[in-house]
C-alpha atoms as a PDB file:
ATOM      1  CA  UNK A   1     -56.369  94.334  94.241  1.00  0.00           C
ATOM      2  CA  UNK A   2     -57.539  97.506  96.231  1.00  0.00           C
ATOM      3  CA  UNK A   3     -57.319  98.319  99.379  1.00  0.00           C
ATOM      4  CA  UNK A   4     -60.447 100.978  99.523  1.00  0.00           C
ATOM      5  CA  UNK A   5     -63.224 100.807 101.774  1.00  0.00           C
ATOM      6  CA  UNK A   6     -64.826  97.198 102.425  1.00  0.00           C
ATOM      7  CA  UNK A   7     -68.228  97.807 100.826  1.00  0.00           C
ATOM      8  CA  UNK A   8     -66.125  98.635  97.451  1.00  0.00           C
ATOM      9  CA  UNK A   9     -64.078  94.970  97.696  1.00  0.00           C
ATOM     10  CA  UNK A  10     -64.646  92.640  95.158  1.00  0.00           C
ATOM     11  CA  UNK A  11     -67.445  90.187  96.199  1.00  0.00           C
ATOM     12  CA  UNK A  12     -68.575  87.153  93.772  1.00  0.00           C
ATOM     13  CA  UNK A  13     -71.015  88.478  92.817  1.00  0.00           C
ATOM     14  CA  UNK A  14     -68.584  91.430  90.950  1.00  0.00           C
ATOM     15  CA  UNK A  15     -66.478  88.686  90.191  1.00  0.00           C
ATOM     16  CA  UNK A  16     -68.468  86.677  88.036  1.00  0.00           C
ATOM     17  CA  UNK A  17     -69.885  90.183  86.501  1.00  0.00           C
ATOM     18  CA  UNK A  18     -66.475  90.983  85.499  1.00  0.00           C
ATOM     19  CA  UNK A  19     -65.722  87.459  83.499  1.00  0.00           C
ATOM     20  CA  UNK A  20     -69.013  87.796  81.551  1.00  0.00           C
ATOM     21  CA  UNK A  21     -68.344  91.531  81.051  1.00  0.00           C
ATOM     22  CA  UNK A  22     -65.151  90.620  79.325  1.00  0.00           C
ATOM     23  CA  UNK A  23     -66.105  87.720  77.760  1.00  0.00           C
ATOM     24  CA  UNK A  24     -69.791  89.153  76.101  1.00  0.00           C
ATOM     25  CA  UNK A  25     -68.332  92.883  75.472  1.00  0.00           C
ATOM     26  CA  UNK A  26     -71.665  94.094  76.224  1.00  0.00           C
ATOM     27  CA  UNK A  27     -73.725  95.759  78.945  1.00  0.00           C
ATOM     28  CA  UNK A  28     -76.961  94.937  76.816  1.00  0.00           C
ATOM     29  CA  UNK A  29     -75.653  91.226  76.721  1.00  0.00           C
ATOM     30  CA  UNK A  30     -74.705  90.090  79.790  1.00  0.00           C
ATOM     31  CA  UNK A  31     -77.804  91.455  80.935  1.00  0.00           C
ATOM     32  CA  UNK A  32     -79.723  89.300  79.106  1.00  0.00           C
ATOM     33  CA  UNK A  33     -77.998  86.152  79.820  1.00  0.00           C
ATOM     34  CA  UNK A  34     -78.100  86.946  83.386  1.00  0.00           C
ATOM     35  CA  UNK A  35     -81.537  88.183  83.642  1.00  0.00           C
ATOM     36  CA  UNK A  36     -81.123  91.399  84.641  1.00  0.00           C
ATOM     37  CA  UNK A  37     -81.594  94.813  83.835  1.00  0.00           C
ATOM     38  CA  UNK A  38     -79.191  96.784  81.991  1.00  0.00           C
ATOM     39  CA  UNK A  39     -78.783  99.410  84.505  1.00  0.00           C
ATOM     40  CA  UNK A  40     -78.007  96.942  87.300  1.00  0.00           C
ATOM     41  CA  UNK A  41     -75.239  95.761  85.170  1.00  0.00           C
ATOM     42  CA  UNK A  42     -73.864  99.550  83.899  1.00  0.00           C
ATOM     43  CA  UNK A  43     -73.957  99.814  87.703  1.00  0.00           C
ATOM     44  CA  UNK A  44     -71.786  96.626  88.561  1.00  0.00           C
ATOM     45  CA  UNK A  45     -69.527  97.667  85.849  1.00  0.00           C
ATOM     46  CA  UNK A  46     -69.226 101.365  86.798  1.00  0.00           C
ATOM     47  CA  UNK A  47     -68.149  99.508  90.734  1.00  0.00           C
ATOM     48  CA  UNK A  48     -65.736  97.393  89.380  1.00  0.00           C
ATOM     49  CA  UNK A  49     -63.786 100.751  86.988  1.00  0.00           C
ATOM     50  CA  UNK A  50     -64.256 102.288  90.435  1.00  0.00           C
ATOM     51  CA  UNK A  51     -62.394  99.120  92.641  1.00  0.00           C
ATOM     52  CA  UNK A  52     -59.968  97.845  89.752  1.00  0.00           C
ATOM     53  CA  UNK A  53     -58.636 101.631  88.507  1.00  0.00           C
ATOM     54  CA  UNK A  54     -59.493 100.723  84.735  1.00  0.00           C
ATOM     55  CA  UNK A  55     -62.079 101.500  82.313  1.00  0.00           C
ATOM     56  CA  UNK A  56     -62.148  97.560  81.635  1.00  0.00           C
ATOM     57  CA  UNK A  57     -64.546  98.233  78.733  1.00  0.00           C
ATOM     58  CA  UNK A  58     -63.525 101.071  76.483  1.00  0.00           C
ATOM     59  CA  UNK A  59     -65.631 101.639  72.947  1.00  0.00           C
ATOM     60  CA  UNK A  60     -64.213 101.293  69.129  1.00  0.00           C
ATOM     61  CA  UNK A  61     -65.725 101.274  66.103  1.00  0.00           C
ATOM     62  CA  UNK A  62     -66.780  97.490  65.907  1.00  0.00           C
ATOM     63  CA  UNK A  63     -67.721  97.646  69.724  1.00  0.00           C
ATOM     64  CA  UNK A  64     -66.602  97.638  73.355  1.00  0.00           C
ATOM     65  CA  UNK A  65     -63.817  95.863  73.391  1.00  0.00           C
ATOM     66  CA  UNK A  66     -61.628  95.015  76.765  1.00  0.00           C
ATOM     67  CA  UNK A  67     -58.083  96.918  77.951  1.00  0.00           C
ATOM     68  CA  UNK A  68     -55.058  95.243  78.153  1.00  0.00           C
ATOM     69  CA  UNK A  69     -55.800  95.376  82.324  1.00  0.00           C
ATOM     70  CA  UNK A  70     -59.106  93.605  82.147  1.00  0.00           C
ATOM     71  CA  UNK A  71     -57.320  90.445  79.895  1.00  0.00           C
ATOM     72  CA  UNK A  72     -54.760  90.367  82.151  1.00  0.00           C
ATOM     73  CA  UNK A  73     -57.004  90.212  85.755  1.00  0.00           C
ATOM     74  CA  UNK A  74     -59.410  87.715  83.413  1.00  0.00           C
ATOM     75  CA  UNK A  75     -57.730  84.793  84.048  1.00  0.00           C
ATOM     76  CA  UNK A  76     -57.137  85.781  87.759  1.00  0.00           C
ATOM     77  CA  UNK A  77     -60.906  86.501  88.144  1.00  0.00           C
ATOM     78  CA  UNK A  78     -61.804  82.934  86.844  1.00  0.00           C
ATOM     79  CA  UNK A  79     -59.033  81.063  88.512  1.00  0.00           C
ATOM     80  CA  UNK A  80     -60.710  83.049  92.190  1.00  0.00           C
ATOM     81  CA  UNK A  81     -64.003  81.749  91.167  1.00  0.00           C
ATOM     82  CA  UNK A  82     -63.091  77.950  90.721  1.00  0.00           C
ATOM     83  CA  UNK A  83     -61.324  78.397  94.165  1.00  0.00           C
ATOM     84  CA  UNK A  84     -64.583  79.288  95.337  1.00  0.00           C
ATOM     85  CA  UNK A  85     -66.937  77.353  93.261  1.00  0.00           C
ATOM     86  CA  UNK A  86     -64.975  74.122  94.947  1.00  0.00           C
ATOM     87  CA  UNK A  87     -64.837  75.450  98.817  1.00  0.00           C
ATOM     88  CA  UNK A  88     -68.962  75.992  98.580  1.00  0.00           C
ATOM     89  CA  UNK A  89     -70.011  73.618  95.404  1.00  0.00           C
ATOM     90  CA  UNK A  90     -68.013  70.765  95.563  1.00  0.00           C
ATOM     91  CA  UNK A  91     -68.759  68.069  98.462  1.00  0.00           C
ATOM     92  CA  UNK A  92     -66.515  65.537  99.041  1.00  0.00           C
ATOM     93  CA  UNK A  93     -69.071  62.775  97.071  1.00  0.00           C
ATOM     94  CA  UNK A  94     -71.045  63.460  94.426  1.00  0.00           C
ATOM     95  CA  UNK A  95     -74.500  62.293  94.579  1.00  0.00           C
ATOM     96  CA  UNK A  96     -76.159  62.296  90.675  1.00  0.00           C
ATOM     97  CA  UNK A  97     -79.762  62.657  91.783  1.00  0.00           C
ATOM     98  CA  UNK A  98     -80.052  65.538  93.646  1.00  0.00           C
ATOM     99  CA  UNK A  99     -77.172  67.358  91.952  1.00  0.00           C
ATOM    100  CA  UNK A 100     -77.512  70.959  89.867  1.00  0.00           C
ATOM    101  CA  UNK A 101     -74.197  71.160  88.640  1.00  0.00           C
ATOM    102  CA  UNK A 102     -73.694  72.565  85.459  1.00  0.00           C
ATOM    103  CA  UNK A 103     -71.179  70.591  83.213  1.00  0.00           C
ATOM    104  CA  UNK A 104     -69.604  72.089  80.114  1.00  0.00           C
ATOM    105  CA  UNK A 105     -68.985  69.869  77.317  1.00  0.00           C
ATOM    106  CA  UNK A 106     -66.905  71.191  74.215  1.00  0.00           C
ATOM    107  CA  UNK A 107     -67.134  68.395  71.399  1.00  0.00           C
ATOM    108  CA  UNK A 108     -66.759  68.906  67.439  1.00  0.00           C
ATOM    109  CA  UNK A 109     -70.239  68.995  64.778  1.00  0.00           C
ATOM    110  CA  UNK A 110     -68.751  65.893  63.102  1.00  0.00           C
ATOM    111  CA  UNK A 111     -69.130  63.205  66.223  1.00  0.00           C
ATOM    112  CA  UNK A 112     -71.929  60.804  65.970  1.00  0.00           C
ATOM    113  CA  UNK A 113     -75.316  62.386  66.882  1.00  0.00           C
ATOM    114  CA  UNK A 114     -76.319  59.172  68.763  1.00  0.00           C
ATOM    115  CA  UNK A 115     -73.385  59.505  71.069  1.00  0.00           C
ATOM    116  CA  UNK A 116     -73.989  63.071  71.967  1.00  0.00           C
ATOM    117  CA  UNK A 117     -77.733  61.997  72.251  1.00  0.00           C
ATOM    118  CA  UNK A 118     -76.870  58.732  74.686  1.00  0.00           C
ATOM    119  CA  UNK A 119     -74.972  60.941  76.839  1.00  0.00           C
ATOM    120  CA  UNK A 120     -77.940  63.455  76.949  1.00  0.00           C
ATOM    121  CA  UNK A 121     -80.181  60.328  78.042  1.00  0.00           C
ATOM    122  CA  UNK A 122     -78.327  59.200  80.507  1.00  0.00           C
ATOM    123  CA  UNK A 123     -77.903  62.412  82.126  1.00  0.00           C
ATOM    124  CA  UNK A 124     -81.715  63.300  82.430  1.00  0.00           C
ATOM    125  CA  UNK A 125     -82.152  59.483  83.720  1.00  0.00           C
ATOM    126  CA  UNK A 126     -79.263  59.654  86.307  1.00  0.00           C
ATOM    127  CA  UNK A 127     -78.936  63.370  87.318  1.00  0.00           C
ATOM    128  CA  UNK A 128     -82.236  65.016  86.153  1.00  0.00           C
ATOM    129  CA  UNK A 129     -80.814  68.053  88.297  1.00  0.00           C
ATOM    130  CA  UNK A 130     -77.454  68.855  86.064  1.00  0.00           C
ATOM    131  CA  UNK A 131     -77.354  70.618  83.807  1.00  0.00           C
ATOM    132  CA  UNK A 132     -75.558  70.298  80.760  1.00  0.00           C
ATOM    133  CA  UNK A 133     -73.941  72.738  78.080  1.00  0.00           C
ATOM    134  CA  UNK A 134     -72.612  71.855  74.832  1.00  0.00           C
ATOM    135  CA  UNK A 135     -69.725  74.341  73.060  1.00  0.00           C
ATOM    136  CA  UNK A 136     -69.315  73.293  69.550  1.00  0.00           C
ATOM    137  CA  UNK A 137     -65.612  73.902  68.608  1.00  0.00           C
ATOM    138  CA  UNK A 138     -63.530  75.437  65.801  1.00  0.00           C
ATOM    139  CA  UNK A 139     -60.616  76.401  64.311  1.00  0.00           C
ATOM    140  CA  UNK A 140     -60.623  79.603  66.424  1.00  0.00           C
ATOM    141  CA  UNK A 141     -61.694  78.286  69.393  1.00  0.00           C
ATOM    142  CA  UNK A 142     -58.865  78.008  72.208  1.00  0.00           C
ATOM    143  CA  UNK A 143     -59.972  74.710  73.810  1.00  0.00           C
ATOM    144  CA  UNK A 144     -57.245  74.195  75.650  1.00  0.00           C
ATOM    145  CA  UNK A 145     -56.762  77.896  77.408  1.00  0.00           C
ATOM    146  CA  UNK A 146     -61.294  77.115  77.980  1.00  0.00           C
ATOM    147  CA  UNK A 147     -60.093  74.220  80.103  1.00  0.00           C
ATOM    148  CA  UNK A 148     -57.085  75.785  81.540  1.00  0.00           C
ATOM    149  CA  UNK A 149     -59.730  78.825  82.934  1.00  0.00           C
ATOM    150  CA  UNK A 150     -62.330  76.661  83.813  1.00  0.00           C
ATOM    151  CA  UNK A 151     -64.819  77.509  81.043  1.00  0.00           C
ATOM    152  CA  UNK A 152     -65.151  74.576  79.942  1.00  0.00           C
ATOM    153  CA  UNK A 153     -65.098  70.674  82.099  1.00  0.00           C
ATOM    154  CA  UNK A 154     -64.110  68.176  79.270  1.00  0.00           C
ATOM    155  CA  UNK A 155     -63.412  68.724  75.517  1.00  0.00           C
ATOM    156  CA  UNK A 156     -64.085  65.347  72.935  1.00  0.00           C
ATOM    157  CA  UNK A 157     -61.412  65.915  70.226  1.00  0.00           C
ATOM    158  CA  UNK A 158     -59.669  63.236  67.854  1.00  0.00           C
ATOM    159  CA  UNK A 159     -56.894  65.213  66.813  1.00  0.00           C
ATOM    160  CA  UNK A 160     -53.868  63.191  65.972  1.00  0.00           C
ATOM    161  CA  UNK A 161     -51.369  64.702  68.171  1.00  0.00           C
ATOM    162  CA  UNK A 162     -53.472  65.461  70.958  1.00  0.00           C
ATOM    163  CA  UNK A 163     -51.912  68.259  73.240  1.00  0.00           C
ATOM    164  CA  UNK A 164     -49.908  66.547  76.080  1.00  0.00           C
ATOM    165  CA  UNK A 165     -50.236  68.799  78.861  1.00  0.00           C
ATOM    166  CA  UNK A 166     -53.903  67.731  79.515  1.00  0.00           C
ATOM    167  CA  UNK A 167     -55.450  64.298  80.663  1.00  0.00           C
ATOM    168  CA  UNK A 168     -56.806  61.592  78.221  1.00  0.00           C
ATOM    169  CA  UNK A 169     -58.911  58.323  77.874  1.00  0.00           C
ATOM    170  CA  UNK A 170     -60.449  57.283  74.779  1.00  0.00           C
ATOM    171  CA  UNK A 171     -64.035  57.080  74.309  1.00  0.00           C
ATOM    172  CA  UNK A 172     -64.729  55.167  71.057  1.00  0.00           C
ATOM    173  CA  UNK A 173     -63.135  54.105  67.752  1.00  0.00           C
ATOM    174  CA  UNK A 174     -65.130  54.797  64.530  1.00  0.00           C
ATOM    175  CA  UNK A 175     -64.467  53.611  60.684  1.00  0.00           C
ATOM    176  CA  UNK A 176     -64.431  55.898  58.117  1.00  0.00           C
ATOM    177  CA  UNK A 177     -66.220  55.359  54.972  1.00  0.00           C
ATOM    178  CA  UNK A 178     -67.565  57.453  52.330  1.00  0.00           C
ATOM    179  CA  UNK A 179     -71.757  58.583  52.019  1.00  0.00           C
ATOM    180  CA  UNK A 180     -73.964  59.063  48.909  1.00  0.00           C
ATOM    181  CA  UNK A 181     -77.168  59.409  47.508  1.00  0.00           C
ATOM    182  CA  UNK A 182     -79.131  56.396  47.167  1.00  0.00           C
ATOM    183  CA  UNK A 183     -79.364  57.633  43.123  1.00  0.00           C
ATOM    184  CA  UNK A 184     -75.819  57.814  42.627  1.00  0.00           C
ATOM    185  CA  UNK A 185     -73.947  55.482  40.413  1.00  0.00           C
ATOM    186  CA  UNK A 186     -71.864  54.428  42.504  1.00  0.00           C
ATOM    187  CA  UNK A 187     -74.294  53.500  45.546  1.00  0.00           C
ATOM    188  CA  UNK A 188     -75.096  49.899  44.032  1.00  0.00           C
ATOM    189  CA  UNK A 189     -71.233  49.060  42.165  1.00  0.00           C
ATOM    190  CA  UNK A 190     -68.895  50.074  44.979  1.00  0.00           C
ATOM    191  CA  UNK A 191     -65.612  52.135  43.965  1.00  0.00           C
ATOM    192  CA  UNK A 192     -62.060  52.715  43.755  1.00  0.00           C
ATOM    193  CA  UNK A 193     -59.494  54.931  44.501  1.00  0.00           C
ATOM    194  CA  UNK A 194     -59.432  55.858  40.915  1.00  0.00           C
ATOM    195  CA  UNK A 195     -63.453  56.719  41.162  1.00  0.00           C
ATOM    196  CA  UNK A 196     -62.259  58.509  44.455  1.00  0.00           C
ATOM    197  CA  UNK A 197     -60.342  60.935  42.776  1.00  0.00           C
ATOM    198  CA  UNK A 198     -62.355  61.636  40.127  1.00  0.00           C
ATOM    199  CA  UNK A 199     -65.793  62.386  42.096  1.00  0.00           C
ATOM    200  CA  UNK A 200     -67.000  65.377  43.431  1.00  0.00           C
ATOM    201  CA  UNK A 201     -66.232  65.646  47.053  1.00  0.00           C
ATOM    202  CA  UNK A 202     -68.087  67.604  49.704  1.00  0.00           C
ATOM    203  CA  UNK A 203     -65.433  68.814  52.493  1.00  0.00           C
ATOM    204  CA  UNK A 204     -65.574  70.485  55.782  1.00  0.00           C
ATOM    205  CA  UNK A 205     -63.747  73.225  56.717  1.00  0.00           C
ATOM    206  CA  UNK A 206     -60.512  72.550  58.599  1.00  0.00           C
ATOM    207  CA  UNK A 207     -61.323  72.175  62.167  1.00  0.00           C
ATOM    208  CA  UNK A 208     -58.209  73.111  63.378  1.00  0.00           C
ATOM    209  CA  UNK A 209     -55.562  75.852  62.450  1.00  0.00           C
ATOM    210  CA  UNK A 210     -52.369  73.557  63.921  1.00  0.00           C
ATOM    211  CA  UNK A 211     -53.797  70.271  63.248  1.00  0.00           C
ATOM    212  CA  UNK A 212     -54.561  68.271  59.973  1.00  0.00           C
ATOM    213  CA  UNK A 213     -57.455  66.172  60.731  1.00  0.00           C
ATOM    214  CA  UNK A 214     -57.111  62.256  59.832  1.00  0.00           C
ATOM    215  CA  UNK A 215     -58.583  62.118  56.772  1.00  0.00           C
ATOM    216  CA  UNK A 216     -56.525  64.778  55.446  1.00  0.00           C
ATOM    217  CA  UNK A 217     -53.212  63.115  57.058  1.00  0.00           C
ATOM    218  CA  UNK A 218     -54.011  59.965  55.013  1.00  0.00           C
ATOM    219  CA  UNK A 219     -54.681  61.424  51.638  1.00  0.00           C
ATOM    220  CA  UNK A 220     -51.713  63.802  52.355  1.00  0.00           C
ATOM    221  CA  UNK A 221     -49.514  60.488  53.082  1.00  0.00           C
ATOM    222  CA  UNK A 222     -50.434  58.584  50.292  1.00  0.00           C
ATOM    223  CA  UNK A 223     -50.772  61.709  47.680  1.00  0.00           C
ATOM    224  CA  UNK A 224     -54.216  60.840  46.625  1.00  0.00           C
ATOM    225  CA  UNK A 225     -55.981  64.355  45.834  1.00  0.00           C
ATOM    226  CA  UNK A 226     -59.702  64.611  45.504  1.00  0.00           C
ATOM    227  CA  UNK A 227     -61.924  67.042  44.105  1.00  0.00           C
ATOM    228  CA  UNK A 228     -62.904  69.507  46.840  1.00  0.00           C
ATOM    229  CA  UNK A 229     -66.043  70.430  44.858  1.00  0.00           C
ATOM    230  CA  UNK A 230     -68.589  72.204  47.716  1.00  0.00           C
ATOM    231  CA  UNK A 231     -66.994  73.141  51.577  1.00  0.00           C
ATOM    232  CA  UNK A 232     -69.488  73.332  54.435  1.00  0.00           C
ATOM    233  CA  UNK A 233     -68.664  74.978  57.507  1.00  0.00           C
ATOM    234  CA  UNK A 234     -71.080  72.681  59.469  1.00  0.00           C
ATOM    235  CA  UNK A 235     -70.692  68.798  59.086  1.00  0.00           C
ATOM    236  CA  UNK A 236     -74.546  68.472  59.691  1.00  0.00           C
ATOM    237  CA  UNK A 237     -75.053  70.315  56.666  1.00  0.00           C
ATOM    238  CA  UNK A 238     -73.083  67.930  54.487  1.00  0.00           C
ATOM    239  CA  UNK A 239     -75.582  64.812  54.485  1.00  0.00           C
ATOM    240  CA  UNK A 240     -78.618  67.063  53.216  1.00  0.00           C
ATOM    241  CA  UNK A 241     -76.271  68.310  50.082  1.00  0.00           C
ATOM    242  CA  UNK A 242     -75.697  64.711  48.821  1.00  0.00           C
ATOM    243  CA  UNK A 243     -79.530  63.560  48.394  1.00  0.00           C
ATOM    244  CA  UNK A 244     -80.000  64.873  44.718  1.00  0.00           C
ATOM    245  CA  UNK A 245     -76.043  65.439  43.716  1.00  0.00           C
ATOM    246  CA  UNK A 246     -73.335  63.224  42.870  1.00  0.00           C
ATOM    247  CA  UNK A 247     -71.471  64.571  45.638  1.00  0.00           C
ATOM    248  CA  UNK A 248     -69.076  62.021  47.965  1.00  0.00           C
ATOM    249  CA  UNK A 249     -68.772  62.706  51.487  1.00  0.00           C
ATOM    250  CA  UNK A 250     -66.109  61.029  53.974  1.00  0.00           C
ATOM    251  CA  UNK A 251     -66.966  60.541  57.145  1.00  0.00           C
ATOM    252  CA  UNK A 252     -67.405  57.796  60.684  1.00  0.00           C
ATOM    253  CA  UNK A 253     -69.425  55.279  60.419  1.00  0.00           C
ATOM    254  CA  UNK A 254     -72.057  56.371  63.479  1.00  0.00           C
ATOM    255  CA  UNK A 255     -72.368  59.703  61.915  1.00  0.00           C
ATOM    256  CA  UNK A 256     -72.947  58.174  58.515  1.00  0.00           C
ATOM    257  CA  UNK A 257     -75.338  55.403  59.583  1.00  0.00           C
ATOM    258  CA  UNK A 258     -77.813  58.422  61.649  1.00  0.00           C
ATOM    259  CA  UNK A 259     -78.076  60.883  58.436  1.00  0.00           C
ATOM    260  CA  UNK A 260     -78.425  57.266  55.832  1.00  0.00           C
ATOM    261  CA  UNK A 261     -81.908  56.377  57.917  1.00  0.00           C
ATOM    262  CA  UNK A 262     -83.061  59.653  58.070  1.00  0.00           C
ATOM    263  CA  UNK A 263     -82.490  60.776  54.678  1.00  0.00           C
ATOM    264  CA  UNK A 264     -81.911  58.941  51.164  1.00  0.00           C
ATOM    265  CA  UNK A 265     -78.573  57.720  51.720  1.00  0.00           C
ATOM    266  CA  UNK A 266     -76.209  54.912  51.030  1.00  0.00           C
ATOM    267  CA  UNK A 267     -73.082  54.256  53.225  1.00  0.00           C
ATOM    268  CA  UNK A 268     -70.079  52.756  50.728  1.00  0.00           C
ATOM    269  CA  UNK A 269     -66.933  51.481  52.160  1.00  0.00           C
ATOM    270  CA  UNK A 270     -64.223  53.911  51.829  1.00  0.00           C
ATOM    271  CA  UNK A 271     -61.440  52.894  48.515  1.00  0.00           C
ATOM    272  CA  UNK A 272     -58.619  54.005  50.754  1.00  0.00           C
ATOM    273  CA  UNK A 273     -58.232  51.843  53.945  1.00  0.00           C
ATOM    274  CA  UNK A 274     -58.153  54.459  56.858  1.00  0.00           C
ATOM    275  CA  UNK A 275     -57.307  54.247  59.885  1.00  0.00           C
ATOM    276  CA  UNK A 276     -59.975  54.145  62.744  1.00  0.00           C
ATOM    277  CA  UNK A 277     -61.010  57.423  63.901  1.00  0.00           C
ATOM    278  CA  UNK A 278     -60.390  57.766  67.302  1.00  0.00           C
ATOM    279  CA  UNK A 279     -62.559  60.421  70.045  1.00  0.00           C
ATOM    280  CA  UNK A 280     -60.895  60.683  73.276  1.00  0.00           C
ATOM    281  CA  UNK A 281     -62.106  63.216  76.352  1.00  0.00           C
ATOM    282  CA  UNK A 282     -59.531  65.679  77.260  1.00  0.00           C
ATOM    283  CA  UNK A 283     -59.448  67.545  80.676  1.00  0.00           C
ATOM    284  CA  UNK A 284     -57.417  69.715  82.834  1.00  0.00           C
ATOM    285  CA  UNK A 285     -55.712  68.973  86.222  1.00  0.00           C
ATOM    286  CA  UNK A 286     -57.737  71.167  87.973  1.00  0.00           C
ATOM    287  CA  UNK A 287     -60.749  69.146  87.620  1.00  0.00           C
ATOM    288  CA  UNK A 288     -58.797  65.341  87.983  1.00  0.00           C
ATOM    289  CA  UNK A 289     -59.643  64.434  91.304  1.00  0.00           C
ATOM    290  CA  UNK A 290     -63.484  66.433  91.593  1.00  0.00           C
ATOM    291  CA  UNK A 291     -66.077  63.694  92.233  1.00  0.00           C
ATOM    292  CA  UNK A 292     -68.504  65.457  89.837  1.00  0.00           C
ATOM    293  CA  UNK A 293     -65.646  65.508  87.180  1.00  0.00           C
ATOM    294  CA  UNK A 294     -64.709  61.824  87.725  1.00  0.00           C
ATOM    295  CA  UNK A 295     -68.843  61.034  87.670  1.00  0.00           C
ATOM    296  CA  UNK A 296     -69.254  62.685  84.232  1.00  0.00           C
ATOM    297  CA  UNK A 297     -66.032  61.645  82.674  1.00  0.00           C
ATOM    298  CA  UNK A 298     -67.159  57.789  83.821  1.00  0.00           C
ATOM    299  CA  UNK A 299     -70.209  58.793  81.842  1.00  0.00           C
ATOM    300  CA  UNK A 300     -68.826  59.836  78.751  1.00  0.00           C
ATOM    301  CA  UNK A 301     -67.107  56.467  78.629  1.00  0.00           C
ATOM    302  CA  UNK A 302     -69.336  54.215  79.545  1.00  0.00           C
ATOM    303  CA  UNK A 303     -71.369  55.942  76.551  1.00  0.00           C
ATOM    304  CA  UNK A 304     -69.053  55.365  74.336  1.00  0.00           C
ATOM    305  CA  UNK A 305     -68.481  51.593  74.864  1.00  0.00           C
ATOM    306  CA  UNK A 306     -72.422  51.528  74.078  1.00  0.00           C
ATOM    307  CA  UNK A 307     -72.156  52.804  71.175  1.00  0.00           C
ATOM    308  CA  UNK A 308     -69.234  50.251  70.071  1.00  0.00           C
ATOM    309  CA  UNK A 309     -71.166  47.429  71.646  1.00  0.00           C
ATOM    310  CA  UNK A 310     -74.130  48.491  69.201  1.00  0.00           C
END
C-alpha cells in the first residue's frame, strides 16, 4: 500500500482495526467491543489516515460514515486477514477439545429453536473451547458478500432458489402447518382453505428483498389470498400474539411444536398441502477444505438428522 518507513507498515493488529473501524463507524464503538480505550483507537485510526493517504472516516450529519477508499481496501483488508488467520490459526487437523475458534453462524428467527439449541449443546459438550456467534439475518443483510469476506463461516437459509455460486447440503426437512390459540374455534374442528382465507393471519415480514419465501410461492401459485391482519418483524414474536386472538399463524412444525408447550397453543394441520420446508447450510469456497469448517458443518448436520429422527 505504502512504501513509508517500516514502523508505519500495516501490521495485524492495524489491520483488523481498520475492518471494525469501517464496519462499526465509530471510535467510541469499536472501542468498546475491543476493550480498549478510545484514545488507543483515535490513535490506531489517526496511523492508518497517516499509512493509507485517506481520511477513511469522514463525519455527516447521521455519523461517520466511510470514503469511497476505505470500501474499496475493505474487502482487501479482510481477504489479508483470512490469509493470515489460516497460516497461524488453522492446523492441518482440528482437534474439538482444546480448540478456541470462533465460528460464525448466520441463520434466520423462524428456524426451530430446538435445532439452534442442539447445536449449542453439542458444541459446549464437544468443543467447550469454541466459541460460537449467531447473526440473525434479513432482508438487508448481504449474506452472501458476509461469506464471500469471511465475516461470516456458514449461513442456514431455505430460500427456494438458493444462490449457486456457494456450497450446499441440506440439514433438515420441516412441515408446515398453521398455529392457534388453544381458545380459538377452530383449534378443536380443523379447517379449510375457505376458513383459511377468511381468518386473520399474523405474517412476518419478507425475509428477503429477491426471494419470495415458500409459503408465499405456494399461495402465490395457487391464488389463495389471506388476510394479512398483524406483521411482526420477529417470528418469535408471532406465537405470544395468538394466545388471546383469533389470529392464524403459518409456520414448521419444530418451531410450532416449541412455542405450543410453552404457551397455550394448538398446532392444526395446514388446509393447503405445502411443500416441506427445506434448511440447507450454505458456505463459501474459501472455507471448503478447513478442518474446523468441515468439523462444524458435520455438526450442523448431524443436528439436524436428530431433530428428524425425533
Amino acid at each position: 500500500m505504502s512504501t513509508r518507513r517500516s514502523d508505519d507498515q500495516l501490521d495485524t493488529y492495524l489491520l483488523r482495526m481498520f475492518c471494525l473501524l469501517i464496519a462499526e463507524r465509530s471510535v467510541s464503538r469499536t472501542a468498546l467491543k475491543l476493550n480498549q480505550s478510545q484514545p488507543a483507537v483515535s490513535l490506531a485510526l489517526k496511523r492508518l489516515r497517516e499509512i493509507l493517504g485517506d481520511p477513511l472516516l469522514v463525519r455527516e450529519k447521521s455519523g461517520m460514515v466511510p470514503t469511497e477508499r476505505a470500501l474499496a481496501l475493505l474487502s482487501h483488508a479482510k481477504g489479508a486477514l483470512a490469509e493470515i488467520d489460516r497460516m497461524t490459526f488453522a492446523p492441518e487437523s482440528f482437534e474439538p477439545q482444546h480448540s478456541r475458534y470462533a465460528f460464525r453462524l448466520g441463520a434466520p428467527d423462524y428456524l426451530a429453536p430446538v435445532f439452534i439449541s442442539t447445536v449449542v449443546e453439542r458444541i459446549r459438550r464437544e468443543a467447550p473451547q469454541v466459541q460460537l456467534s449467531l447473526q440473525s439475518l434479513g432482508p438487508s443483510f448481504d449474506f452472501e458478500r458476509s461469506l464471500a469476506e469471511g465475516d461470516l463461516d456458514v449461513v442456514i437459509g431455505n430460500w427456494p432458489e438458493p444462490p449457486h455460486r456457494m456450497h450446499l447440503s441440506m440439514l433438515l426437512e420441516d412441515e408446515i402447518v398453521c398455529l392457534v390459540s388453544a381458545r380459538h374455534p377452530l383449534a378443536h374442528k380443523g379447517f379449510g382453505i375457505d376458513d383459511y382465507q377468511r381468518a386473520a393471519h399474523v405474517v412476518p415480514m419478507p425475509y428477503s428483498i429477491s426471494q419470495r419465501g415458500v409459503i408465499d410461492t405456494v399461495l402465490a401459485a395457487n391464488r389463495i389470498s389471506r388476510d394479512e391482519r398483524v406483521v411482526v418483524q420477529s417470528f418469535t414474536s408471532a406465537p405470544y400474539l395468538l394466545q388471546h386472538t383469533d389470529l392464524v399463524f403459518t409456520t414448521t412444525r419444530h418451531f410450532a411444536r416449541f412455542y405450543a408447550d410453552l404457551l397455550p397453543l394448538t398446532i392444526l394441520p395446514s388446509p393447503i398441502p405445502f411443500p416441506a420446508m427445506r434448511f440447507y447450510q450454505l458456505w463459501h469456497e474459501r472455507n471448503h477444505n478447513s478442518p474446523a469448517h468441515r468439523w462444524i458443518r458435520r455438526l450442523l448436520a448431524e443436528c439436524g438428522r436428530e431433530i428428524k429422527a425425533g
